[in-house]
Protein backbone atom coordinates (compact mmCIF):
# COMPACT_ATOMS: atom_id res chain seq x y z
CA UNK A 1 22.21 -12.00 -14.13
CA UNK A 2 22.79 -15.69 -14.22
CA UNK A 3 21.37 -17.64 -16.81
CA UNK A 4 21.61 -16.64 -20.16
CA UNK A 5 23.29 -13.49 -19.76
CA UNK A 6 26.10 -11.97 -22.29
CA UNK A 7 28.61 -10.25 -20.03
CA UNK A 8 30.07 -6.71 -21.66
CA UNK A 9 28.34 -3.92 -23.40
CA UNK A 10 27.25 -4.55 -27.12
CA UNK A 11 29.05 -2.45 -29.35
CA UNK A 12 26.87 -0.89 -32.04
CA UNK A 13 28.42 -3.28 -34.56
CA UNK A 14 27.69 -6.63 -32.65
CA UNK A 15 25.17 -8.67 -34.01
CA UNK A 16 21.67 -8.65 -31.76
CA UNK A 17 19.26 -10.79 -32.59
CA UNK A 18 15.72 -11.00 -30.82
CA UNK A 19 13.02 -12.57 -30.40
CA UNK A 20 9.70 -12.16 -28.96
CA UNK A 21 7.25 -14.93 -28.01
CA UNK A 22 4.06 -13.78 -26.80
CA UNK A 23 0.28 -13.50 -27.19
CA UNK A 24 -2.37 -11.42 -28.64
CA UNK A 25 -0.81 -8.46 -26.58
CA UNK A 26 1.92 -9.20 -29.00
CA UNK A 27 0.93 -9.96 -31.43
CA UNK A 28 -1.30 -7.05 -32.79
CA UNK A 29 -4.86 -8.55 -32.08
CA UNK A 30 -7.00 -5.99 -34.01
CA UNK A 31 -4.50 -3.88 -35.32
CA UNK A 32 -2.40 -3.48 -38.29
CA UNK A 33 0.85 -5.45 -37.35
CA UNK A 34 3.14 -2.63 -38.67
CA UNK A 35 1.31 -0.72 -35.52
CA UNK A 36 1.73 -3.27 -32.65
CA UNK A 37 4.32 -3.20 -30.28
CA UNK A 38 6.76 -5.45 -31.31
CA UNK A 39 7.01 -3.65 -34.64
CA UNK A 40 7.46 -0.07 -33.43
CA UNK A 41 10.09 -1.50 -30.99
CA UNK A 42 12.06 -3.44 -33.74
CA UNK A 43 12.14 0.10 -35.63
CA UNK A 44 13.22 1.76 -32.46
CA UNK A 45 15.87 -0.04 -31.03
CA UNK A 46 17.30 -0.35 -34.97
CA UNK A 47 17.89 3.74 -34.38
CA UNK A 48 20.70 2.83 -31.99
CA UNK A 49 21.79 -0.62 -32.46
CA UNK A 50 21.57 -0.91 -36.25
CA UNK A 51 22.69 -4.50 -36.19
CA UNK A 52 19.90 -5.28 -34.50
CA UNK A 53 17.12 -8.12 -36.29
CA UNK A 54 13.51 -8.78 -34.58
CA UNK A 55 11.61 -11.97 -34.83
CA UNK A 56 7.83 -11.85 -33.45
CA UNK A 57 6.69 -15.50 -32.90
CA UNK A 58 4.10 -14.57 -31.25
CA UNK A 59 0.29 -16.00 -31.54
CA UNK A 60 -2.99 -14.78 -30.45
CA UNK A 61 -4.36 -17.55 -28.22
CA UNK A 62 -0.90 -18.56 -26.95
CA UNK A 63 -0.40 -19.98 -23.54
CA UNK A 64 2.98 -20.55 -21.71
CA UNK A 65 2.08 -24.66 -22.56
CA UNK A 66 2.03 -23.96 -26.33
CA UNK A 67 5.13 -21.10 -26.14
CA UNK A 68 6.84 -24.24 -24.39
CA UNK A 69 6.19 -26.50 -27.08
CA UNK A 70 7.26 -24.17 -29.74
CA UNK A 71 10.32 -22.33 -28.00
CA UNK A 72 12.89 -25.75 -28.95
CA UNK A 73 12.21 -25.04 -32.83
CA UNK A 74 12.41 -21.34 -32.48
CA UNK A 75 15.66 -21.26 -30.80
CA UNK A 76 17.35 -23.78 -33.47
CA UNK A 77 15.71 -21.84 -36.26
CA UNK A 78 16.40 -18.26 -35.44
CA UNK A 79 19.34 -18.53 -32.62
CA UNK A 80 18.40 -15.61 -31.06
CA UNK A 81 20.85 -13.27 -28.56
CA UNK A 82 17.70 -12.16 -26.71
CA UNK A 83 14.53 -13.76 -25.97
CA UNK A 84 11.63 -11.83 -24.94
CA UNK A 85 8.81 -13.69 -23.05
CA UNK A 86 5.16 -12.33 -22.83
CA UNK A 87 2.98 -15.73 -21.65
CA UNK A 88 0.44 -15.93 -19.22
CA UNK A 89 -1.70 -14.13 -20.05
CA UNK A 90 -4.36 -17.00 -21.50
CA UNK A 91 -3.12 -19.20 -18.93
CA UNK A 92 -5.29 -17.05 -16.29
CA UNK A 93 -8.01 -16.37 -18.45
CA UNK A 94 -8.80 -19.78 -18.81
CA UNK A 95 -8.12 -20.69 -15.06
CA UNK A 96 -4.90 -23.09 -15.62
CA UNK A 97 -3.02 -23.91 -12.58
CA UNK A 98 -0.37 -21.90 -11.24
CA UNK A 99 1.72 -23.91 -11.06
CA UNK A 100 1.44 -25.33 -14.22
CA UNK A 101 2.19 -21.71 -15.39
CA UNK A 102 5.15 -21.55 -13.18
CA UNK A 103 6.71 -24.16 -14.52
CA UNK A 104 6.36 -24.04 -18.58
CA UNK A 105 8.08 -20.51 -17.77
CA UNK A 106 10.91 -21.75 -15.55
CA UNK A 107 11.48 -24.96 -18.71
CA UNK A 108 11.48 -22.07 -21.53
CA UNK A 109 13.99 -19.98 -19.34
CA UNK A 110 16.38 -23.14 -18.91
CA UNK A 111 15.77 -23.98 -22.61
CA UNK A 112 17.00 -20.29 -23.14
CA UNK A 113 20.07 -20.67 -20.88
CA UNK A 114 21.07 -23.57 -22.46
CA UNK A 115 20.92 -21.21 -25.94
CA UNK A 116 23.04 -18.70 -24.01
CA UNK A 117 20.18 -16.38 -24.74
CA UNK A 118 19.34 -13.41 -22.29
CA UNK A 119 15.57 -13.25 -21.09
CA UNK A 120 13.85 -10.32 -20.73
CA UNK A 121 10.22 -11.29 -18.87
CA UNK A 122 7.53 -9.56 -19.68
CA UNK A 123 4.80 -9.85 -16.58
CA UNK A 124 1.41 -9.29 -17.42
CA UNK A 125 -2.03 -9.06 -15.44
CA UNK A 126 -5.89 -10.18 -14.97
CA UNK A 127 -8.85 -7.85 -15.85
CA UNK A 128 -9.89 -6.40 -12.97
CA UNK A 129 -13.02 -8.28 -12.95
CA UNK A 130 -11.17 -11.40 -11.55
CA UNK A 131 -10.41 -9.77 -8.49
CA UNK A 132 -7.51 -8.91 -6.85
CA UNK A 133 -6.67 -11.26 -4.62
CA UNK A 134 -6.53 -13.61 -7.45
CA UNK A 135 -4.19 -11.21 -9.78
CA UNK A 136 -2.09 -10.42 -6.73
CA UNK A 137 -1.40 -14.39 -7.00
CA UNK A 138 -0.99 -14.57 -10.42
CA UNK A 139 1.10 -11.39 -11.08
CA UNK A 140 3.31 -13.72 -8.42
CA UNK A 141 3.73 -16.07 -10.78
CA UNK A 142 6.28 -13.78 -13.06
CA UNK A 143 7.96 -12.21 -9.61
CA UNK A 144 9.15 -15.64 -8.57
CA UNK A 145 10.25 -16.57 -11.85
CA UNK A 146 12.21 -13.57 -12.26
CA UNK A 147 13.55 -13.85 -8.57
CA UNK A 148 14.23 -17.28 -8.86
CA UNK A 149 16.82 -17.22 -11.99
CA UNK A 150 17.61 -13.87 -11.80
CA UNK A 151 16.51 -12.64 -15.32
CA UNK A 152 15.45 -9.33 -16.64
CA UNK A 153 11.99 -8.52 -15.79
CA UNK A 154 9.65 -6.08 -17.07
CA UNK A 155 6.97 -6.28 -14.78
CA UNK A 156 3.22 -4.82 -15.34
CA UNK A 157 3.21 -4.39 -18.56
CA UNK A 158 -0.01 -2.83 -19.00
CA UNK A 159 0.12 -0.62 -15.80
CA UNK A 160 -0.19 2.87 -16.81
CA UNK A 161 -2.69 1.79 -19.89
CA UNK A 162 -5.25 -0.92 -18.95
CA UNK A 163 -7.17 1.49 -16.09
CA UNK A 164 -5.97 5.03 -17.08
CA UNK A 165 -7.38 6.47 -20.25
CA UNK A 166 -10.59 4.62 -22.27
CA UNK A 167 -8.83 5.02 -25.60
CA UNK A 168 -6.06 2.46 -24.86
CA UNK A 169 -7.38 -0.07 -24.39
CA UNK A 170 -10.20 -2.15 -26.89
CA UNK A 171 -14.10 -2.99 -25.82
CA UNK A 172 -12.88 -6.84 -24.50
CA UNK A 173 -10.85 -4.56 -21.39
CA UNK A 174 -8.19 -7.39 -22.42
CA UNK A 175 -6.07 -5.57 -25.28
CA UNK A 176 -4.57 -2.04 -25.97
CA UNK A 177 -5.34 0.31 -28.75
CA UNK A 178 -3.32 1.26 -31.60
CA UNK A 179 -2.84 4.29 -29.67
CA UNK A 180 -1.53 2.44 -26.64
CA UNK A 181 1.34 0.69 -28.63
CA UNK A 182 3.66 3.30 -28.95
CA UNK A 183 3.75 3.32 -25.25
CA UNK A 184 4.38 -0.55 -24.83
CA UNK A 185 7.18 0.02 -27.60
CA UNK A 186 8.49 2.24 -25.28
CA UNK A 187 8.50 0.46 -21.77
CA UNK A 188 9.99 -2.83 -23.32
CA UNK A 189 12.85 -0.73 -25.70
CA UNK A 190 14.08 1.74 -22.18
CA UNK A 191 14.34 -2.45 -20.41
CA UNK A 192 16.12 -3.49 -23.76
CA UNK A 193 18.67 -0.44 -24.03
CA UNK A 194 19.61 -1.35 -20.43
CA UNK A 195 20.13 -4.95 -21.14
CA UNK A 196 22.25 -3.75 -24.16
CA UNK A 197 24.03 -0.83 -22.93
CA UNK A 198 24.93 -2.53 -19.99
């Protein structure tokens, strides 16, 4: 990895600290927060990295515009190892350019790099009512970020929930289930482990 990456395993006594800006698919949107992702995955990775501290920053609403504009603060405030980036989302719900998207995620990975903090990308989709032509397109959007600095990249992150079983995912077709959370914990802490253990 190039920018923003810690060569070297982290020993289970070095300090890790992470944090997560994202959206409503992070930030428990009808759910009790002690259920939503971010919160089963701080308690998770804890088990084997004790050092470990988790900062959610994430809004409901967010766009990769307003993560931009926040990101600067929350890397002076909280100087985290890791940064975890889940942003998008809203941008294609509400039909923002491309490549306006494109590029508020390739400033907050620089702004990272600059931090010496390792990304870990988080791609997300479109309800399947947009079409696919146009979520083939935006799904693009995180594979050329990811190609084009060479970050960790967790792509799809509701594959495997959003079309599969009723009970994941909540009436809007937009966010999971408390039921579906322990399975999000899940994909992003096996992508963490191998960022740490590596």
């Amino acid at each position: 990895m190039l920018l923003g990456f810690h060569t070297g395993s982290y020993a289970h006594h070095s300090a890790i600290n992470i944090l997560i800006l994202g959206d409503s698919l992070s930030a428990a949107h009808n759910i009790p927060l002690d259920q939503g992702w971010p919160q089963l995955f701080s308690t998770n990775i804890r088990s084997s990295f004790p050092q470990t501290s988790v900062t959610n920053a994430s809004i409901s609403g967010e766009t990769t515009y307003g993560g931009l504009q926040r990101l600067p603060q929350l890397l002076r405030q909280h100087a985290p190892t890791h940064l975890i980036i889940e942003l998008g989302g809203n941008d294609g719900l509400r039909g923002l350019g491309f490549g306006q998207s494109t590029d508020n995620l390739r400033q907050m990975v620089k702004l990272a790099a600059e931090h010496t903090t390792t990304v870990l990308l988080i791609g997300v989709r479109m309800p399947p009512n947009f079409g696919a032509a146009y979520n083939t397109r935006f799904q693009q959007i995180f594979e050329n970020i990811a190609a084009e600095f060479d970050i960790h990249y967790l792509p799809r992150f509701l594959d495997g929930i959003a079309a599969s079983d009723p009970a994941l995912m909540q009436s809007d077709g937009i966010h999971p289930t408390a039921i579906a959370q322990p399975l999000l914990a899940r994909k992003v802490e096996s992508r963490m482990r191998a960022i740490l253990e590596h």
